[in-house]
C-alpha atoms as a PDB file:
ATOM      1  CA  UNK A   1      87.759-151.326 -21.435  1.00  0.00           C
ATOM      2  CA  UNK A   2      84.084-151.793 -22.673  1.00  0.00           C
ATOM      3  CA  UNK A   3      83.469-150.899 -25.836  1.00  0.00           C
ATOM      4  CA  UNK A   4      80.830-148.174 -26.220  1.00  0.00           C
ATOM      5  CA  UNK A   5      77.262-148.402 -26.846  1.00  0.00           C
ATOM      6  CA  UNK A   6      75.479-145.369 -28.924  1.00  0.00           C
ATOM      7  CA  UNK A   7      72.702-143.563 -27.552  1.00  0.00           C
ATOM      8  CA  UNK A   8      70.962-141.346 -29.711  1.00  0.00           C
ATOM      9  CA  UNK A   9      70.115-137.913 -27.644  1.00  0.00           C
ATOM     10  CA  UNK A  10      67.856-134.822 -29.199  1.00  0.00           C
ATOM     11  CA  UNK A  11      68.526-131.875 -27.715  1.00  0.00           C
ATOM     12  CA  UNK A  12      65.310-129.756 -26.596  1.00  0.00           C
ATOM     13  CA  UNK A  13      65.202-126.089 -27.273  1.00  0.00           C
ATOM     14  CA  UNK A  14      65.332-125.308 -23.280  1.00  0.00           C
ATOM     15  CA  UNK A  15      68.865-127.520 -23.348  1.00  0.00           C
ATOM     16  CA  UNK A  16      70.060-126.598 -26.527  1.00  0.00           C
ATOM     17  CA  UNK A  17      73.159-124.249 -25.680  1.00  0.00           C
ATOM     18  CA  UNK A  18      74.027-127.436 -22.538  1.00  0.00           C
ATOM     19  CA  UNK A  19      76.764-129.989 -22.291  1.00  0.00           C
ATOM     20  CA  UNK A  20      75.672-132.980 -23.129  1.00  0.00           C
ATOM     21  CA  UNK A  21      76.184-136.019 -20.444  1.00  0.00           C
ATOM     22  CA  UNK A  22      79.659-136.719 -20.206  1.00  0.00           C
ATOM     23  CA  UNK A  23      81.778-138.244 -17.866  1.00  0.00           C
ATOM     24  CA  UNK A  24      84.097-136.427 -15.442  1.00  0.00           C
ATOM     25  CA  UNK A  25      87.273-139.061 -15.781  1.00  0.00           C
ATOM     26  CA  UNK A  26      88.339-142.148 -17.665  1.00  0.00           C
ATOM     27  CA  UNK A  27      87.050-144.530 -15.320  1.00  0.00           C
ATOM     28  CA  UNK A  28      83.900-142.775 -14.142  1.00  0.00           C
ATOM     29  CA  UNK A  29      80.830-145.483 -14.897  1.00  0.00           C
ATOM     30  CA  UNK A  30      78.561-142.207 -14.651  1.00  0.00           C
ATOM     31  CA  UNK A  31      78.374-139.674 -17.050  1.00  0.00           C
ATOM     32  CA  UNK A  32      77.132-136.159 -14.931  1.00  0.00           C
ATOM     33  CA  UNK A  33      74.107-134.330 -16.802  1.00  0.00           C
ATOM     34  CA  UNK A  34      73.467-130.961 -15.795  1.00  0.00           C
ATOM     35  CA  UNK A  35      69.699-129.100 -14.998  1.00  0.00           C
ATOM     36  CA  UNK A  36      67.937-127.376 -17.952  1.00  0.00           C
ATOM     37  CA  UNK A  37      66.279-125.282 -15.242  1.00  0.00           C
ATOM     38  CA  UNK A  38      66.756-122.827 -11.968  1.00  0.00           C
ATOM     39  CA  UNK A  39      65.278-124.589  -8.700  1.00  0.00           C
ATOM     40  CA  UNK A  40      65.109-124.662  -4.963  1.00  0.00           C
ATOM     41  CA  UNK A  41      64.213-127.291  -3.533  1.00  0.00           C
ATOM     42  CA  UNK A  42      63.093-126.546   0.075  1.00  0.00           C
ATOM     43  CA  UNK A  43      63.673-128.924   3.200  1.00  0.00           C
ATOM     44  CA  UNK A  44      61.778-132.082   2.226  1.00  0.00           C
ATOM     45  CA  UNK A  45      60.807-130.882  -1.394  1.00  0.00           C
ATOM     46  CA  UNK A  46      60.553-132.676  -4.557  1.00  0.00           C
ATOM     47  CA  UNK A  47      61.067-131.885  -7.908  1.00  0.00           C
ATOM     48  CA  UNK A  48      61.622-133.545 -11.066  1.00  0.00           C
ATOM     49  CA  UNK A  49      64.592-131.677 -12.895  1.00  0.00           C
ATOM     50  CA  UNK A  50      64.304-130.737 -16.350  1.00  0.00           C
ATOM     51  CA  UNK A  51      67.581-131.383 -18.415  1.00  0.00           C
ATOM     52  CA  UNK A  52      66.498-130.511 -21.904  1.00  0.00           C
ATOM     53  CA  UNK A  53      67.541-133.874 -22.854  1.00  0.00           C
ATOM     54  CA  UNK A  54      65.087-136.929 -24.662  1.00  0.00           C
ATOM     55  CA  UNK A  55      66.884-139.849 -25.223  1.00  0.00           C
ATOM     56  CA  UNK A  56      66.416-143.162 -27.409  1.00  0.00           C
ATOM     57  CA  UNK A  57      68.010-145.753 -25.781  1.00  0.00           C
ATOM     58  CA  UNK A  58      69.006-149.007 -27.918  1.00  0.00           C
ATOM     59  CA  UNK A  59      66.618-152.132 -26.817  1.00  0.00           C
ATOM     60  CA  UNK A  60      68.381-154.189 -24.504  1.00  0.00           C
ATOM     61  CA  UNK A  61      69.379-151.397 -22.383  1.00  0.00           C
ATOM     62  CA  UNK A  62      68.326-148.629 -20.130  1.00  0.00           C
ATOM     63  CA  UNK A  63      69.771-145.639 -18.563  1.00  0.00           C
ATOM     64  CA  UNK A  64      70.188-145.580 -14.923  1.00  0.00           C
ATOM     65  CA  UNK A  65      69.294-141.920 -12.725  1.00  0.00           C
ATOM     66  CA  UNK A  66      71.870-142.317  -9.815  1.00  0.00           C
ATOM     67  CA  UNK A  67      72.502-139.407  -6.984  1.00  0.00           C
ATOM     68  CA  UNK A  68      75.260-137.320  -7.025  1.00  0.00           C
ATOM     69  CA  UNK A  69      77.757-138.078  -4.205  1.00  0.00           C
ATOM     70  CA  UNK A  70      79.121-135.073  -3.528  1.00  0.00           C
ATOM     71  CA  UNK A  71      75.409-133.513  -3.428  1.00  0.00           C
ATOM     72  CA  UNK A  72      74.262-136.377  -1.350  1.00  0.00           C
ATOM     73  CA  UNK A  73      76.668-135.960   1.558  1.00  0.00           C
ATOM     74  CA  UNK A  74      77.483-132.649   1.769  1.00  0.00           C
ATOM     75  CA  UNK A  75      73.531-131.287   1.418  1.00  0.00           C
ATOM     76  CA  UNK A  76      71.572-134.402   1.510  1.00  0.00           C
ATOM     77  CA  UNK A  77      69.928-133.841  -2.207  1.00  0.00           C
ATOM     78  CA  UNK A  78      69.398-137.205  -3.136  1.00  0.00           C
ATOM     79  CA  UNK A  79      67.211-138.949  -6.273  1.00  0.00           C
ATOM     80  CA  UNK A  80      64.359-140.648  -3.757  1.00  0.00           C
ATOM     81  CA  UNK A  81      63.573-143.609  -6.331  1.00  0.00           C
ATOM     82  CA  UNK A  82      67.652-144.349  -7.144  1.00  0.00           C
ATOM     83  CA  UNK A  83      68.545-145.822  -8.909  1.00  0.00           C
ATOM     84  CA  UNK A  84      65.937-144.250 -11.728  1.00  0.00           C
ATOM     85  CA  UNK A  85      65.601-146.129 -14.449  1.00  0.00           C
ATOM     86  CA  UNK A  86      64.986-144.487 -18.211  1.00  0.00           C
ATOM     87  CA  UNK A  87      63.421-147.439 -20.426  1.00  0.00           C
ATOM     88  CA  UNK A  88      64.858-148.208 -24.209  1.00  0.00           C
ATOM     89  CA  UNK A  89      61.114-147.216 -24.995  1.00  0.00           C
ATOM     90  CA  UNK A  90      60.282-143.846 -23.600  1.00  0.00           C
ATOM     91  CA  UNK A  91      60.911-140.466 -25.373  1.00  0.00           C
ATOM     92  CA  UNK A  92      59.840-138.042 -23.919  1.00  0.00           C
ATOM     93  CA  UNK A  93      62.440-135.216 -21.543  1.00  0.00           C
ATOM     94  CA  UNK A  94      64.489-136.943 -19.218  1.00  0.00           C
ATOM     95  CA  UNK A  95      64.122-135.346 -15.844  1.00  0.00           C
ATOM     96  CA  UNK A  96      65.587-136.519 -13.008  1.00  0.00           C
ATOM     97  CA  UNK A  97      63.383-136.700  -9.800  1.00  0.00           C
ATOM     98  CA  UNK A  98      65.780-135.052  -6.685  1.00  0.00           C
ATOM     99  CA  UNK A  99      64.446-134.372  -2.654  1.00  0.00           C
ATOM    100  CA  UNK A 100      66.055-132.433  -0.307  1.00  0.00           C
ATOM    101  CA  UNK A 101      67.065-134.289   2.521  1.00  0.00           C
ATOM    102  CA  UNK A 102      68.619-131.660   3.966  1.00  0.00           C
ATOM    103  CA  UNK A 103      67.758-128.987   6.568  1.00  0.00           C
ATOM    104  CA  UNK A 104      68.117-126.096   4.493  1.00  0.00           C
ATOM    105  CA  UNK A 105      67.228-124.919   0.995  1.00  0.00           C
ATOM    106  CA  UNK A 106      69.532-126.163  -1.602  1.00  0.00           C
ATOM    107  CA  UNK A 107      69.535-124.124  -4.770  1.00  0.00           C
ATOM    108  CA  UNK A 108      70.338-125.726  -8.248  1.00  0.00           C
ATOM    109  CA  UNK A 109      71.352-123.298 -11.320  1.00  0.00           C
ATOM    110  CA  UNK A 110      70.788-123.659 -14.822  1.00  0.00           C
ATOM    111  CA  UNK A 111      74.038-125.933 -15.773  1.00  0.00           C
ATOM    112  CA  UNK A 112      74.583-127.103 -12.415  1.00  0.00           C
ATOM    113  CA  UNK A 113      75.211-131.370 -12.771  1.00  0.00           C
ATOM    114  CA  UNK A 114      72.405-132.667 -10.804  1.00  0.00           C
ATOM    115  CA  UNK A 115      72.670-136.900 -11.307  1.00  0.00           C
ATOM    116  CA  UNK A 116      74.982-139.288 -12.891  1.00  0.00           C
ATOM    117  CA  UNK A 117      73.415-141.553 -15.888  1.00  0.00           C
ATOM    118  CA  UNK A 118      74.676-145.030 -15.991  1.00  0.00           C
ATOM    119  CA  UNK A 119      73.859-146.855 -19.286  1.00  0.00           C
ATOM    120  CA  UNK A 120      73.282-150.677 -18.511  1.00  0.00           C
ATOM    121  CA  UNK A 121      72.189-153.709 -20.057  1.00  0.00           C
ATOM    122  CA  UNK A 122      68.755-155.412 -19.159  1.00  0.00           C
ATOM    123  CA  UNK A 123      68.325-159.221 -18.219  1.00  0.00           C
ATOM    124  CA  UNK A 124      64.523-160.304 -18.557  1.00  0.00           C
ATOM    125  CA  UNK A 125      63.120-162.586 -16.566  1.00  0.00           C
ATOM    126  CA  UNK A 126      60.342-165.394 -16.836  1.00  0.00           C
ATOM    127  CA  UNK A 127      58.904-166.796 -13.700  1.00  0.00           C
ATOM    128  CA  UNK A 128      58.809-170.708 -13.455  1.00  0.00           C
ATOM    129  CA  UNK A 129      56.446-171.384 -10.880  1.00  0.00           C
ATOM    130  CA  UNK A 130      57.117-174.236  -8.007  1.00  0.00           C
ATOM    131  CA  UNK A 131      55.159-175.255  -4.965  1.00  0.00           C
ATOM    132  CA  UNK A 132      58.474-175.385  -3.083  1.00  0.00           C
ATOM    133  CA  UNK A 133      61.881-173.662  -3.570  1.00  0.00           C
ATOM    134  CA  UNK A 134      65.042-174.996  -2.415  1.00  0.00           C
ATOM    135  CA  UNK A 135      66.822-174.867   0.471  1.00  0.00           C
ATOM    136  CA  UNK A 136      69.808-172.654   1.956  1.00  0.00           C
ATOM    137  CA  UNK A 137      71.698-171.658   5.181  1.00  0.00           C
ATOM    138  CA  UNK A 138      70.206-168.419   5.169  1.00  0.00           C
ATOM    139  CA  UNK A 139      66.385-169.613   4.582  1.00  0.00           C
ATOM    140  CA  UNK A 140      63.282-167.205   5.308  1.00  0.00           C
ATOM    141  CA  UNK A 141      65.843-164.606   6.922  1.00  0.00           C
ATOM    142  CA  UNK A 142      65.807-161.124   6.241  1.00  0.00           C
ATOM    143  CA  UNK A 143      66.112-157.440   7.639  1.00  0.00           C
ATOM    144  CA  UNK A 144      69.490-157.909   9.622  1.00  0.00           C
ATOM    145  CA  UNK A 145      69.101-162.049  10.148  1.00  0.00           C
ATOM    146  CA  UNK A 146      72.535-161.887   8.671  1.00  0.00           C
ATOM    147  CA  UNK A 147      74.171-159.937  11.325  1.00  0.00           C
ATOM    148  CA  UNK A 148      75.559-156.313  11.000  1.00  0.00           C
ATOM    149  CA  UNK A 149      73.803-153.229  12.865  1.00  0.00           C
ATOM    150  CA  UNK A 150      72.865-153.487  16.176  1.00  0.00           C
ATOM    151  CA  UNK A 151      69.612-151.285  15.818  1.00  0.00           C
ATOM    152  CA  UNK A 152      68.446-154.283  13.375  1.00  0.00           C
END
């Protein structure tokens, strides 16, 4: 087991009497946060969920938005840019950003766990510019070249 990283969370007056993130079992890798807010989302809607939550992430990492399962299959609620990513540098509310996939209204409560937050490290990259990069069996393809679905 990992050992864990601190995250300092300040808890906004419109979350203040709400769970903080937690996670659901010992070997969840998400902790569920819950809405700050009452919303429907209609068929096809967007809305960025308020959670009552701002965050400061230690440098080096960042907090991952990732769709509830359960949400996603059985009503199609989904977050449309997952993962989400919450940078070591922002402080303002964390929302999360859901759509409704669906064909029906789905209705979210005050308290009701909307997205899983995934805490992860961050590898920077530099670019090293070549005229010619190397060479490998799979080359230039892309978009099913590899096999798989038939409708590819």
């Amino acid at each position: 087991m990992s050992h864990p990283i601190g995250v300092q969370v300040k808890l906004l007056p419109h979350g203040a009497d709400l769970p903080l993130p937690a996670y659901a079992t010992d070997g969840a890798a998400g902790m569920d946060v819950v809405s700050a807010e009452d919303v429907t989302l209609a068929p096809g809607a967007r809305h960025a969920v308020a959670t009552g939550l701002a965050l400061a992430i230690p440098q080096g990492y960042e907090i991952q938005v990732r769709p509830r399962s359960g949400m996603a299959l059985k009503h199609g609620i989904s977050v449309p840019n997952a993962p989400g990513t919450i940078d070591s540098d922002y402080r303002g509310e964390l929302k999360v950003i859901l759509i409704n996939h669906g064909d029906t209204a789905f209705t979210i409560a005050r308290g009701d766990r909307v997205a899983q937050l995934v805490l992860a490290p961050v590898v920077l990259a530099t670019w090293d510019e070549v005229a010619e990069l190397d060479e490998t069996q799979r080359g230039e393809g892309g978009f099913g070249s590899t096999g798989g679905a038939a409708g590819l």
